[in-house]
N, C-alpha and C. Protein backbone atom coordinates (compact mmCIF):
# COMPACT_ATOMS: atom_id res chain seq x y z
N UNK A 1 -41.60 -30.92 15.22
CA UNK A 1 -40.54 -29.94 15.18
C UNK A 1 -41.14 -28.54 15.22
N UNK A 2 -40.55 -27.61 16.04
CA UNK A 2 -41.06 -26.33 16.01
C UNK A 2 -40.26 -25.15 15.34
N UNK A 3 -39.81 -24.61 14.15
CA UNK A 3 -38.68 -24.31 13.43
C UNK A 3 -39.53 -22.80 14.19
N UNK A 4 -38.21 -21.73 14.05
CA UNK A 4 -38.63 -20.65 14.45
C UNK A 4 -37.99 -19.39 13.42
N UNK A 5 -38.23 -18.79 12.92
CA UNK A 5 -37.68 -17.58 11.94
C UNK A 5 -36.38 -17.14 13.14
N UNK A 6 -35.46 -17.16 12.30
CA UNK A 6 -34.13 -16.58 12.92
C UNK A 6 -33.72 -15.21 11.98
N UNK A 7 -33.95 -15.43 11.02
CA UNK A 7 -33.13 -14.49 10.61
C UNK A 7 -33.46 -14.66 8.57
N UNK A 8 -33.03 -13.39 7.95
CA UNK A 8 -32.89 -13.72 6.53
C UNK A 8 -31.82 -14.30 5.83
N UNK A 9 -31.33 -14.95 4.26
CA UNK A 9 -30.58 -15.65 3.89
C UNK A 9 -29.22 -13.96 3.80
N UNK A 10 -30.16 -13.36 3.57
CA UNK A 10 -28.90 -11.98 2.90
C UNK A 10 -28.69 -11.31 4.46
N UNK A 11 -28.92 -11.29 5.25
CA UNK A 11 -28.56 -11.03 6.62
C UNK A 11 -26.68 -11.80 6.90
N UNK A 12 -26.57 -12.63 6.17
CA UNK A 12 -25.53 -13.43 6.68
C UNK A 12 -24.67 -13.88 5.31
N UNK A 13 -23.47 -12.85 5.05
CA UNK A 13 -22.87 -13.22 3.64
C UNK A 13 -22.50 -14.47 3.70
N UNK A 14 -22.16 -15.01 2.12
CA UNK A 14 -21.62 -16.11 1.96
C UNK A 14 -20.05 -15.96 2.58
N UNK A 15 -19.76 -17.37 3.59
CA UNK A 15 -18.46 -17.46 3.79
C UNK A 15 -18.52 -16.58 5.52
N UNK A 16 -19.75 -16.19 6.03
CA UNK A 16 -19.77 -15.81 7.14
C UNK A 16 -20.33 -16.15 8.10
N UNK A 17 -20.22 -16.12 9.37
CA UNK A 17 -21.13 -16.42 10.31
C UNK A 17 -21.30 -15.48 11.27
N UNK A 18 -22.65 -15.24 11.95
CA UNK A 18 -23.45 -14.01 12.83
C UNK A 18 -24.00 -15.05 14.17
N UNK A 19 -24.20 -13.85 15.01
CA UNK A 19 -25.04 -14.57 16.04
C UNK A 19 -26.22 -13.85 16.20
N UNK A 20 -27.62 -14.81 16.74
CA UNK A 20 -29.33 -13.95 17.01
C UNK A 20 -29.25 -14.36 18.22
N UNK A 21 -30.17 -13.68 18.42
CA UNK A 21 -31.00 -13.96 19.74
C UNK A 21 -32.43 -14.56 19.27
N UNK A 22 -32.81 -15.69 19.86
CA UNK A 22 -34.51 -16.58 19.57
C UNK A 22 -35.12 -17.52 20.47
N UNK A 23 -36.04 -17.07 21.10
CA UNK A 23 -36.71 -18.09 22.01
C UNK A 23 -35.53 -18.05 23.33
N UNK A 24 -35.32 -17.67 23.66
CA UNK A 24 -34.15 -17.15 24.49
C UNK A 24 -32.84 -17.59 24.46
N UNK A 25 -32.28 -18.39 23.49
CA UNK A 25 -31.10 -18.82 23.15
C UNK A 25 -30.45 -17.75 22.40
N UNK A 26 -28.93 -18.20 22.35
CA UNK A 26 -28.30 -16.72 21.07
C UNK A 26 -27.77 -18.22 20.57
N UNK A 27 -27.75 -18.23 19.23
CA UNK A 27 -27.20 -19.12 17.93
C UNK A 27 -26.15 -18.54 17.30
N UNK A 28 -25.37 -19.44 16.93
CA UNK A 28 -24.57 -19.21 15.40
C UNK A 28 -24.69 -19.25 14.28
N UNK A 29 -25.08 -18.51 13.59
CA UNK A 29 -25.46 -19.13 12.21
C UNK A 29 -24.40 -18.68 11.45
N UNK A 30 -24.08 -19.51 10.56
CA UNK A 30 -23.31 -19.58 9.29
C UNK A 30 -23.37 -19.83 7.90
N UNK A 31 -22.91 -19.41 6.73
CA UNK A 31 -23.28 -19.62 5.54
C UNK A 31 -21.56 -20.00 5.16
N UNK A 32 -21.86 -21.51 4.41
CA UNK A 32 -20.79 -22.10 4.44
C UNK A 32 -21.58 -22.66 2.77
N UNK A 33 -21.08 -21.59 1.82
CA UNK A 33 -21.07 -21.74 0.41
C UNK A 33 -22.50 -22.02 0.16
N UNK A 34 -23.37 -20.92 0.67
CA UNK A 34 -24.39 -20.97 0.34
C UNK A 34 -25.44 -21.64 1.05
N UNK A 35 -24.85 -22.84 2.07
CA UNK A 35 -25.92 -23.57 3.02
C UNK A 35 -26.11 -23.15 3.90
N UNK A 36 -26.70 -23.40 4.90
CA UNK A 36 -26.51 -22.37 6.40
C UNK A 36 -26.37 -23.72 7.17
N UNK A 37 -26.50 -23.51 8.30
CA UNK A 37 -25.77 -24.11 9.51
C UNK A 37 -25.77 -23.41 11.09
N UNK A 38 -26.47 -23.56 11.98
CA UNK A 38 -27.02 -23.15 12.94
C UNK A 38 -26.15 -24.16 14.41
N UNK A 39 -25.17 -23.46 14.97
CA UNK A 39 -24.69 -24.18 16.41
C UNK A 39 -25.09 -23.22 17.52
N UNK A 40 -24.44 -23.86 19.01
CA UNK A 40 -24.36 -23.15 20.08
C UNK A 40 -23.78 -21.93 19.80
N UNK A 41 -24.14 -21.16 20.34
CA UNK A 41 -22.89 -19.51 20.24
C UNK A 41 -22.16 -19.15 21.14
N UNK A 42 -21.74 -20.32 22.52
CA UNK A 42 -21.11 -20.37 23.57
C UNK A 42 -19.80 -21.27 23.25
N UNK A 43 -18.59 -20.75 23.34
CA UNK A 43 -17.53 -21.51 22.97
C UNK A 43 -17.44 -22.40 24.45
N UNK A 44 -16.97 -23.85 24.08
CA UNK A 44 -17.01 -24.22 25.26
C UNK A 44 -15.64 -23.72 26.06
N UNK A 45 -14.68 -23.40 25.48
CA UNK A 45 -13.63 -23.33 26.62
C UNK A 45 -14.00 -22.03 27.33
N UNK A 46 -14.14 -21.03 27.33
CA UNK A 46 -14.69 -20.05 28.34
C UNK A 46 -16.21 -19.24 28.06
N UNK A 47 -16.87 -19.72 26.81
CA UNK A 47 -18.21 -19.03 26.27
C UNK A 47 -18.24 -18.05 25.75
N UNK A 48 -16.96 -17.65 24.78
CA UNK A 48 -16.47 -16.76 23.91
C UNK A 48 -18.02 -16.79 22.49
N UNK A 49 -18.70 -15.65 22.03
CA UNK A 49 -19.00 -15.55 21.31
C UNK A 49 -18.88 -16.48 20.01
N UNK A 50 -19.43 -17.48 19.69
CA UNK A 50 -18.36 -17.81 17.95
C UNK A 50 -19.04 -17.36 17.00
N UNK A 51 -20.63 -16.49 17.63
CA UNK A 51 -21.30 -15.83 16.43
C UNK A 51 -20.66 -14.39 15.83
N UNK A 52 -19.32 -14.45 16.43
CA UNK A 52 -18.52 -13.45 16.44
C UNK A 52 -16.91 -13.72 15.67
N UNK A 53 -16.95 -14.68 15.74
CA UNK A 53 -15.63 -15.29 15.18
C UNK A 53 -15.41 -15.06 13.81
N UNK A 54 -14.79 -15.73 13.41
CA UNK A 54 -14.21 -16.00 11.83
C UNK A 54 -14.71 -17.29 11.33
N UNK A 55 -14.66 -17.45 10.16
CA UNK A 55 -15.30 -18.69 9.38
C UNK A 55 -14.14 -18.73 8.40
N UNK A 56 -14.45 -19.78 8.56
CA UNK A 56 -13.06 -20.09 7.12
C UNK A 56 -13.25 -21.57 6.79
N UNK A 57 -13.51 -22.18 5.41
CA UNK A 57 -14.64 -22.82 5.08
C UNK A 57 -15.71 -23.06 6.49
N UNK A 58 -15.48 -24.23 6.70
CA UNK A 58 -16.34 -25.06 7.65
C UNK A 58 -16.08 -24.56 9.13
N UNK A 59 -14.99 -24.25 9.44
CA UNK A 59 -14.82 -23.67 10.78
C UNK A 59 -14.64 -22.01 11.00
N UNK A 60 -15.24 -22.52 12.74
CA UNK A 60 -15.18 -21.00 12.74
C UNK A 60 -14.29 -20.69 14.08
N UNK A 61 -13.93 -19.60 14.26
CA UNK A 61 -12.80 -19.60 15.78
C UNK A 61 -13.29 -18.64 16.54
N UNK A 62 -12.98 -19.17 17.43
CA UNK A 62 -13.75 -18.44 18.62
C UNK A 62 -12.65 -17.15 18.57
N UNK A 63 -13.32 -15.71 18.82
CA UNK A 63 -12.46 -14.74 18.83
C UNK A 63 -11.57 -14.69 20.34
N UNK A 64 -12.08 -15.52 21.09
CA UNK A 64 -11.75 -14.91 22.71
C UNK A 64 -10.34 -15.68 22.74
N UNK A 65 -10.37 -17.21 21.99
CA UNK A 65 -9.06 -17.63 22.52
C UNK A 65 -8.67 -18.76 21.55
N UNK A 66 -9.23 -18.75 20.57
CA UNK A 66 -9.45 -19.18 19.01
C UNK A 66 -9.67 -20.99 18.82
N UNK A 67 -9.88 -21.19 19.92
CA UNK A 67 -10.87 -22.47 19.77
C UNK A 67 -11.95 -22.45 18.58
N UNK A 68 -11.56 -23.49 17.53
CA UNK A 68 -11.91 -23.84 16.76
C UNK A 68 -13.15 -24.80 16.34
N UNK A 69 -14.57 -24.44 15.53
CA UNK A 69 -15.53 -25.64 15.99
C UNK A 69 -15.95 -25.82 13.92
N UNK A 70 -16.02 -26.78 13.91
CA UNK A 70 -16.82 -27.28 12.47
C UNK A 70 -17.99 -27.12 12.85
N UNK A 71 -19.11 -25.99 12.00
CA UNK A 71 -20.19 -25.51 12.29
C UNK A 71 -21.17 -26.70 11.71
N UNK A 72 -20.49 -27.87 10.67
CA UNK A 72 -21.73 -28.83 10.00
C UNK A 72 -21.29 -29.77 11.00
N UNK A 73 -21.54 -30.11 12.46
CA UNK A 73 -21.12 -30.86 13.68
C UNK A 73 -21.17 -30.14 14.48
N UNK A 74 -21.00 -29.41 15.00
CA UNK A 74 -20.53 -28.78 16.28
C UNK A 74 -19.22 -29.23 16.67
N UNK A 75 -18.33 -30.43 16.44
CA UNK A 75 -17.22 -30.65 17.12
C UNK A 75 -16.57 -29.70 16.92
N UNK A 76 -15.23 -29.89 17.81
CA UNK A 76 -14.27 -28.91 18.50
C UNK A 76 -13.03 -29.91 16.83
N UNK A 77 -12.82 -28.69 16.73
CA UNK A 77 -11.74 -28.84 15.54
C UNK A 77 -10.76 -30.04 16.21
N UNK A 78 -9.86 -29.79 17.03
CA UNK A 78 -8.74 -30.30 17.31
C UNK A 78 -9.09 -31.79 18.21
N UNK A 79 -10.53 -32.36 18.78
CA UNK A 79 -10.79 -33.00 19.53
C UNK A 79 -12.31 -33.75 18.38
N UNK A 80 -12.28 -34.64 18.68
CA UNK A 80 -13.84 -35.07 18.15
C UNK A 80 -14.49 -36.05 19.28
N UNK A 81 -14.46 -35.85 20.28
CA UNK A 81 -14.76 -36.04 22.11
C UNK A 81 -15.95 -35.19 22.15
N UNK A 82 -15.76 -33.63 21.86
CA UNK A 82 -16.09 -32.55 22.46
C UNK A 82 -16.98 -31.52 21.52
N UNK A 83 -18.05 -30.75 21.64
CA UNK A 83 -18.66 -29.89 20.87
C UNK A 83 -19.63 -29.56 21.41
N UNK A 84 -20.16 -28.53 20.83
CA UNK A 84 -21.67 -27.46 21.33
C UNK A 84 -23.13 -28.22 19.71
N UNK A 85 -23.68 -27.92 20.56
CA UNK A 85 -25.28 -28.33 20.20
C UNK A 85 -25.22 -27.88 18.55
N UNK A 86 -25.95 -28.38 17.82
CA UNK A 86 -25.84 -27.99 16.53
C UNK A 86 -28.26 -27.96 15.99
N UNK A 87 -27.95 -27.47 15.13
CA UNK A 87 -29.88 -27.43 15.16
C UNK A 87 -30.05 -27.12 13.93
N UNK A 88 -31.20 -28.14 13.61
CA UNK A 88 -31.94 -28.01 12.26
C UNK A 88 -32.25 -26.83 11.60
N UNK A 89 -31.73 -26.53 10.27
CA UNK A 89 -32.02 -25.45 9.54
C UNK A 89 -33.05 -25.96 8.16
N UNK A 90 -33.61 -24.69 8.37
CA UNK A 90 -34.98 -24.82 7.19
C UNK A 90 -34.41 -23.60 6.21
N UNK A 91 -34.23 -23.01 5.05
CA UNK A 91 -34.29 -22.23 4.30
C UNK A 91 -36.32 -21.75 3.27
N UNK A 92 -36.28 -20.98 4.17
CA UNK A 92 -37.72 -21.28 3.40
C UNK A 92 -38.29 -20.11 2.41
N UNK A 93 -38.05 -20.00 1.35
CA UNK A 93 -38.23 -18.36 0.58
C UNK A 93 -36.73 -17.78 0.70
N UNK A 94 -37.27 -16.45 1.64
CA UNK A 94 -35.67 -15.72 1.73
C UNK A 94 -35.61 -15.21 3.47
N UNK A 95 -35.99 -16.93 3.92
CA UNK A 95 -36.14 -16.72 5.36
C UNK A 95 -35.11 -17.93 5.99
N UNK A 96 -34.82 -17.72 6.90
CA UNK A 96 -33.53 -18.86 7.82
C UNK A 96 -34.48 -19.35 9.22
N UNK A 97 -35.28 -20.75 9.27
CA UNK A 97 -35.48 -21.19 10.28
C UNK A 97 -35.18 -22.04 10.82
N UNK A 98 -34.63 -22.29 12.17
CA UNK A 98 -34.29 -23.17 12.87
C UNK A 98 -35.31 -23.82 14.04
N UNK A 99 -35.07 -25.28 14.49
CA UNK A 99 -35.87 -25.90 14.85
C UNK A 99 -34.88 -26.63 16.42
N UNK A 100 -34.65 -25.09 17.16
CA UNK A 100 -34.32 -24.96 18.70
C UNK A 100 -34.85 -26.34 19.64
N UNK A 101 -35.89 -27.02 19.43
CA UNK A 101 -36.38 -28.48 19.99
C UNK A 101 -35.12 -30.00 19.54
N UNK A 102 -34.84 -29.03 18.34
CA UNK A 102 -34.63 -30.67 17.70
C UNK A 102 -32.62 -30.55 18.00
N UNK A 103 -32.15 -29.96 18.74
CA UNK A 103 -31.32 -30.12 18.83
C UNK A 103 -29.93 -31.72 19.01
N UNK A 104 -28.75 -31.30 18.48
CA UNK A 104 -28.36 -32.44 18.20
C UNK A 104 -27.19 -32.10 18.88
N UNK A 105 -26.23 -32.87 19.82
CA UNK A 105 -25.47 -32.68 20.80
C UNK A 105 -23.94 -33.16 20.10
N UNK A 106 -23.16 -32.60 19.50
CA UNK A 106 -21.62 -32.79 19.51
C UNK A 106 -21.16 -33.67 19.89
């Protein structure tokens, strides 16, 4: 596994989710009561930001057209067919790394 520093734990309040840029991907990351949680940041119905969206527990909505995804899965709220890539998170100190290889497909 190749985990890569994304980002810090206080970079990303509790109950929120942000998007990075790493290794040339942009991610979602989220803090969902303290855990984090790392998906695609391409909504699938048109590739709306969701590192931009809203979080509300476990899901977050895409701002562009509010497609809905459970960030601990990647599935698509309303469908469980369908979802974006989801990826290993490390918490290590007061650092957020993810492991972009080990991806896990929705």
């Amino acid at each position: 596994m190749a985990f890569e520093r994304v980002a810090s734990v206080n970079q990303i309040a509790w109950g929120s989710v942000r998007e990075f840029q790493t290794a040339g991907k942009t991610i979602a990351v989220a803090n969902v009561e303290g855990k984090f949680y790392a998906i695609n940041n391409a909504c699938l119905h048109r590739g709306g930001p969701l590192g931009q969206g809203t979080l509300s527990g476990k899901e977050v909505t895409c701002p562009w057209h509010g497609w809905s995804f459970d960030v601990t899965n990647g599935k698509v709220s309303h469908s469980n067919s369908a979802g974006v890539a989801c990826y290993p998170v490390e918490v290590r100190g007061d650092d957020i790394f993810l492991d972009l290889e080990g991806s896990i497909l929705a």
